[in-house]
C-alpha atoms as a PDB file:
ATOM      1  CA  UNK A   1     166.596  23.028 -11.378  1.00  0.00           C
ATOM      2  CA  UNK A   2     164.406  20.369 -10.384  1.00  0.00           C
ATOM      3  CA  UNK A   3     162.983  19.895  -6.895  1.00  0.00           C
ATOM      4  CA  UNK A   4     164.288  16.466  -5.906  1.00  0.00           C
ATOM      5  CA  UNK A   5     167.976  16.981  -7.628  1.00  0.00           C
ATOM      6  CA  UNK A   6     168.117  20.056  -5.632  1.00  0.00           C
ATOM      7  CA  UNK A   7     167.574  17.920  -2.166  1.00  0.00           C
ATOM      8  CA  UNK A   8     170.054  15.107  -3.630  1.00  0.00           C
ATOM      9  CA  UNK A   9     172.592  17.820  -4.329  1.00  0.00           C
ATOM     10  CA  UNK A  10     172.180  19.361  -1.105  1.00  0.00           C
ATOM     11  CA  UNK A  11     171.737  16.017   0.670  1.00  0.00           C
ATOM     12  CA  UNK A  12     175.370  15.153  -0.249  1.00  0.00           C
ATOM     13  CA  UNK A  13     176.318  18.268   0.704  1.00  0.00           C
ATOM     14  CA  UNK A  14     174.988  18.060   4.240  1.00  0.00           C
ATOM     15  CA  UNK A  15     177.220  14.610   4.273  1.00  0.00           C
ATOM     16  CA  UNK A  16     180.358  15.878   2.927  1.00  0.00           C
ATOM     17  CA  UNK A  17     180.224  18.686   5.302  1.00  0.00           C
ATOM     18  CA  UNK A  18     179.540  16.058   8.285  1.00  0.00           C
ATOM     19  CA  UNK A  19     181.854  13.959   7.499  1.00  0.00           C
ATOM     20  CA  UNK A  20     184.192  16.985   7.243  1.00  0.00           C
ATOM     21  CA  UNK A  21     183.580  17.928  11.079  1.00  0.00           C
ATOM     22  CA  UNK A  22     183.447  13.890  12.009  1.00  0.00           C
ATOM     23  CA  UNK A  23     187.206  13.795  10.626  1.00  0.00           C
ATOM     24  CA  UNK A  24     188.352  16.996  12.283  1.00  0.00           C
ATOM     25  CA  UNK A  25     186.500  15.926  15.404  1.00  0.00           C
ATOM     26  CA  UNK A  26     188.293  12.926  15.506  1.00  0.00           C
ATOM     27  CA  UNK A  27     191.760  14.506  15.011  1.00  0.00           C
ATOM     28  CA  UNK A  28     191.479  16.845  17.760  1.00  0.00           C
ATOM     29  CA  UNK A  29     190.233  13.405  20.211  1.00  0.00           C
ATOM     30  CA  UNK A  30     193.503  11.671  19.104  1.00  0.00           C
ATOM     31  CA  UNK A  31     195.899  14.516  19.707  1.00  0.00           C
ATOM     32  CA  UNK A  32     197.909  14.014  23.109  1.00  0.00           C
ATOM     33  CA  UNK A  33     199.505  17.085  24.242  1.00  0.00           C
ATOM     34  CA  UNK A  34     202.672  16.502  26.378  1.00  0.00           C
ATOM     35  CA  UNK A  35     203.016  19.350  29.862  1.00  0.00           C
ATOM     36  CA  UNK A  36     205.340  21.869  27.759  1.00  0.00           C
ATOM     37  CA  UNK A  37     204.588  20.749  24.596  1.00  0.00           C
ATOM     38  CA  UNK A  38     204.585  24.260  22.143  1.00  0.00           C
ATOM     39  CA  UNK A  39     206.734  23.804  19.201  1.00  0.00           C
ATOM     40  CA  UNK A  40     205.445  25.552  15.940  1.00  0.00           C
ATOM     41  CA  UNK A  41     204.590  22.825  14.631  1.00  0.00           C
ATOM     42  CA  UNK A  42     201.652  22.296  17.299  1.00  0.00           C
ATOM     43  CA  UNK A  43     200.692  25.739  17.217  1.00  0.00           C
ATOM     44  CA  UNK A  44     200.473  25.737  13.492  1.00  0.00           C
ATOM     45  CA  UNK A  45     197.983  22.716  13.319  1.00  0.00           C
ATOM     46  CA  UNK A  46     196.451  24.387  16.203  1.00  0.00           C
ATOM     47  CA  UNK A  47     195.146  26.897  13.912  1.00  0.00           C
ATOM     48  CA  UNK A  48     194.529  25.159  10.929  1.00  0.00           C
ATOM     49  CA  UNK A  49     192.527  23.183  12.300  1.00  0.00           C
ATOM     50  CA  UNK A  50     190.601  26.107  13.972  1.00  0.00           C
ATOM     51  CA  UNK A  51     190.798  27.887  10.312  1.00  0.00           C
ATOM     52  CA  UNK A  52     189.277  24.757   8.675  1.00  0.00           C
ATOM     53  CA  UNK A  53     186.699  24.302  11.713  1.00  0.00           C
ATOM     54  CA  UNK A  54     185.046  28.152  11.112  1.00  0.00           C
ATOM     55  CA  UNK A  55     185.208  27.272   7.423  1.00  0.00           C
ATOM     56  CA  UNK A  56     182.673  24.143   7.348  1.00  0.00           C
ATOM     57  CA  UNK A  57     180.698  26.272   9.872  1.00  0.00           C
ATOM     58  CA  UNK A  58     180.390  28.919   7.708  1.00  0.00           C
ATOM     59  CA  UNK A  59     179.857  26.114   4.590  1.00  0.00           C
ATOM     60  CA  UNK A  60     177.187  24.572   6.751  1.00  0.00           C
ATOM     61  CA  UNK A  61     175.404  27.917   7.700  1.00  0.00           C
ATOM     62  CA  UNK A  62     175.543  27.996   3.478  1.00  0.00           C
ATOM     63  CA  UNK A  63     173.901  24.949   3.570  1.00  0.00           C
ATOM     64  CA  UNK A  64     171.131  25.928   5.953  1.00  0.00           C
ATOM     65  CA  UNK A  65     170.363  28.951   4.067  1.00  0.00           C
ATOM     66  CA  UNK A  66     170.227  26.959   0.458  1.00  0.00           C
ATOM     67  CA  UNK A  67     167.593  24.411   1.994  1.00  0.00           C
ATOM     68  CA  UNK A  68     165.724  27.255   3.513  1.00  0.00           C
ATOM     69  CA  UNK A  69     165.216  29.289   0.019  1.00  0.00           C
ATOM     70  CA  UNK A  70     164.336  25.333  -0.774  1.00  0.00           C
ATOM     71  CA  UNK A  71     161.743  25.170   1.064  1.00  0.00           C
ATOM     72  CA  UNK A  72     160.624  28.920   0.369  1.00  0.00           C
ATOM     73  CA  UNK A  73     160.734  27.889  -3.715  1.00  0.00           C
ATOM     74  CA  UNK A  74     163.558  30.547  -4.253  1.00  0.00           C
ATOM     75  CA  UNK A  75     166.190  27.890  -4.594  1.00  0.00           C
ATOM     76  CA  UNK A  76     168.203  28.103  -7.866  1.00  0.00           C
ATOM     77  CA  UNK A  77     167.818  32.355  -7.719  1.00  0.00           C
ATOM     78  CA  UNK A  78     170.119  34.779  -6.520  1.00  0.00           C
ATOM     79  CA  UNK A  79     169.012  36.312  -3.401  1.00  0.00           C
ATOM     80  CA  UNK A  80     170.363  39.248  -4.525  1.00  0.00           C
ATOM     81  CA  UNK A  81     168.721  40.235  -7.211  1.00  0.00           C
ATOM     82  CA  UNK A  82     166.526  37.290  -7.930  1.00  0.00           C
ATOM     83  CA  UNK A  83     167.926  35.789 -11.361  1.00  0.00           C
ATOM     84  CA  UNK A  84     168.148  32.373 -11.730  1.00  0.00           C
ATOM     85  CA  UNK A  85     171.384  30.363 -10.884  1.00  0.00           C
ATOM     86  CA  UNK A  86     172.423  28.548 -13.896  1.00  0.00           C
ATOM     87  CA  UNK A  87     171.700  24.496 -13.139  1.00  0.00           C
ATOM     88  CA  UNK A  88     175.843  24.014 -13.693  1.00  0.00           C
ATOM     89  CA  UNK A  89     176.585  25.971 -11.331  1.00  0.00           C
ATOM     90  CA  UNK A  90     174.229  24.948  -8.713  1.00  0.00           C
ATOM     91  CA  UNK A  91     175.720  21.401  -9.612  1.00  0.00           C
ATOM     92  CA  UNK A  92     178.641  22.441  -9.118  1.00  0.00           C
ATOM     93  CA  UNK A  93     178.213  24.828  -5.775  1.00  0.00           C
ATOM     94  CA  UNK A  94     174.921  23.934  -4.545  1.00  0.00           C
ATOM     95  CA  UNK A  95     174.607  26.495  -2.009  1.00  0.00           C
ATOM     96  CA  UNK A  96     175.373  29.071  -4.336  1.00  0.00           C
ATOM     97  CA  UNK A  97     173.793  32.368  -3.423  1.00  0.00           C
ATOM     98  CA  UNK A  98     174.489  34.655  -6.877  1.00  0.00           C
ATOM     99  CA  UNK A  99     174.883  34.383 -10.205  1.00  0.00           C
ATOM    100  CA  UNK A 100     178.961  34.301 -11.196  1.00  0.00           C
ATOM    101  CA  UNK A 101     178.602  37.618 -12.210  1.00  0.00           C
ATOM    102  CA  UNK A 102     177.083  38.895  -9.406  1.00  0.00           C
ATOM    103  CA  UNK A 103     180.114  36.684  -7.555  1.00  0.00           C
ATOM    104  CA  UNK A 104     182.867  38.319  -9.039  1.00  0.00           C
ATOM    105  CA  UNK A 105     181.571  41.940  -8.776  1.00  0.00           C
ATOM    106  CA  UNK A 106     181.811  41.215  -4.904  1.00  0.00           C
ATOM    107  CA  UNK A 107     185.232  40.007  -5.413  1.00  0.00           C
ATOM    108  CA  UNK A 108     184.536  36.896  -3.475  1.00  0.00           C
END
């Protein structure tokens, strides 16, 4: 894949993600809790929003690590076993680490 789509791809990546934590930031600033206030309801958006919080940290550790190998010139390979990542599917997942194949034998 070329150099500079690579950064655009991964550019808009770094902005989805922020935007991602901006909105779930914001929800958790406009929540007012009530003294006693514990129906399931609470507690179950309580922990989505936990869920969802680890999962754009983990997307944006992805995201460090993809503009790393960037900057190393290993972008667009598998840092497993060093084939390259077809350009579709770094257009598709930009931070991906493997090859499909080498995806689905992890089972991930």
């Amino acid at each position: 894949m070329d150099e500079d789509r690579a950064r655009e791809l991964l550019a808009a990546e770094r902005r989805r993600i922020g935007s991602a934590l901006a909105a779930g930031d914001a929800e958790a600033g406009s929540e007012q809790e009530e003294p006693g206030e514990r129906d399931s309801e609470d507690l179950y958006e309580k922990e989505l929003g936990v869920g969802l919080a680890a999962d754009l940290a983990d997307q944006l550790s992805a995201l460090e690590r993809a503009e790393q190998r960037l900057a190393d010139g290993t972008y667009g390979r598998s840092v497993q076993s060093g084939a390259p990542i077809p350009d579709e599917r770094l257009e598709a997942v930009p931070t991906a680490e493997l090859t499909v194949e080498e995806q689905r034998a992890q089972g991930a």
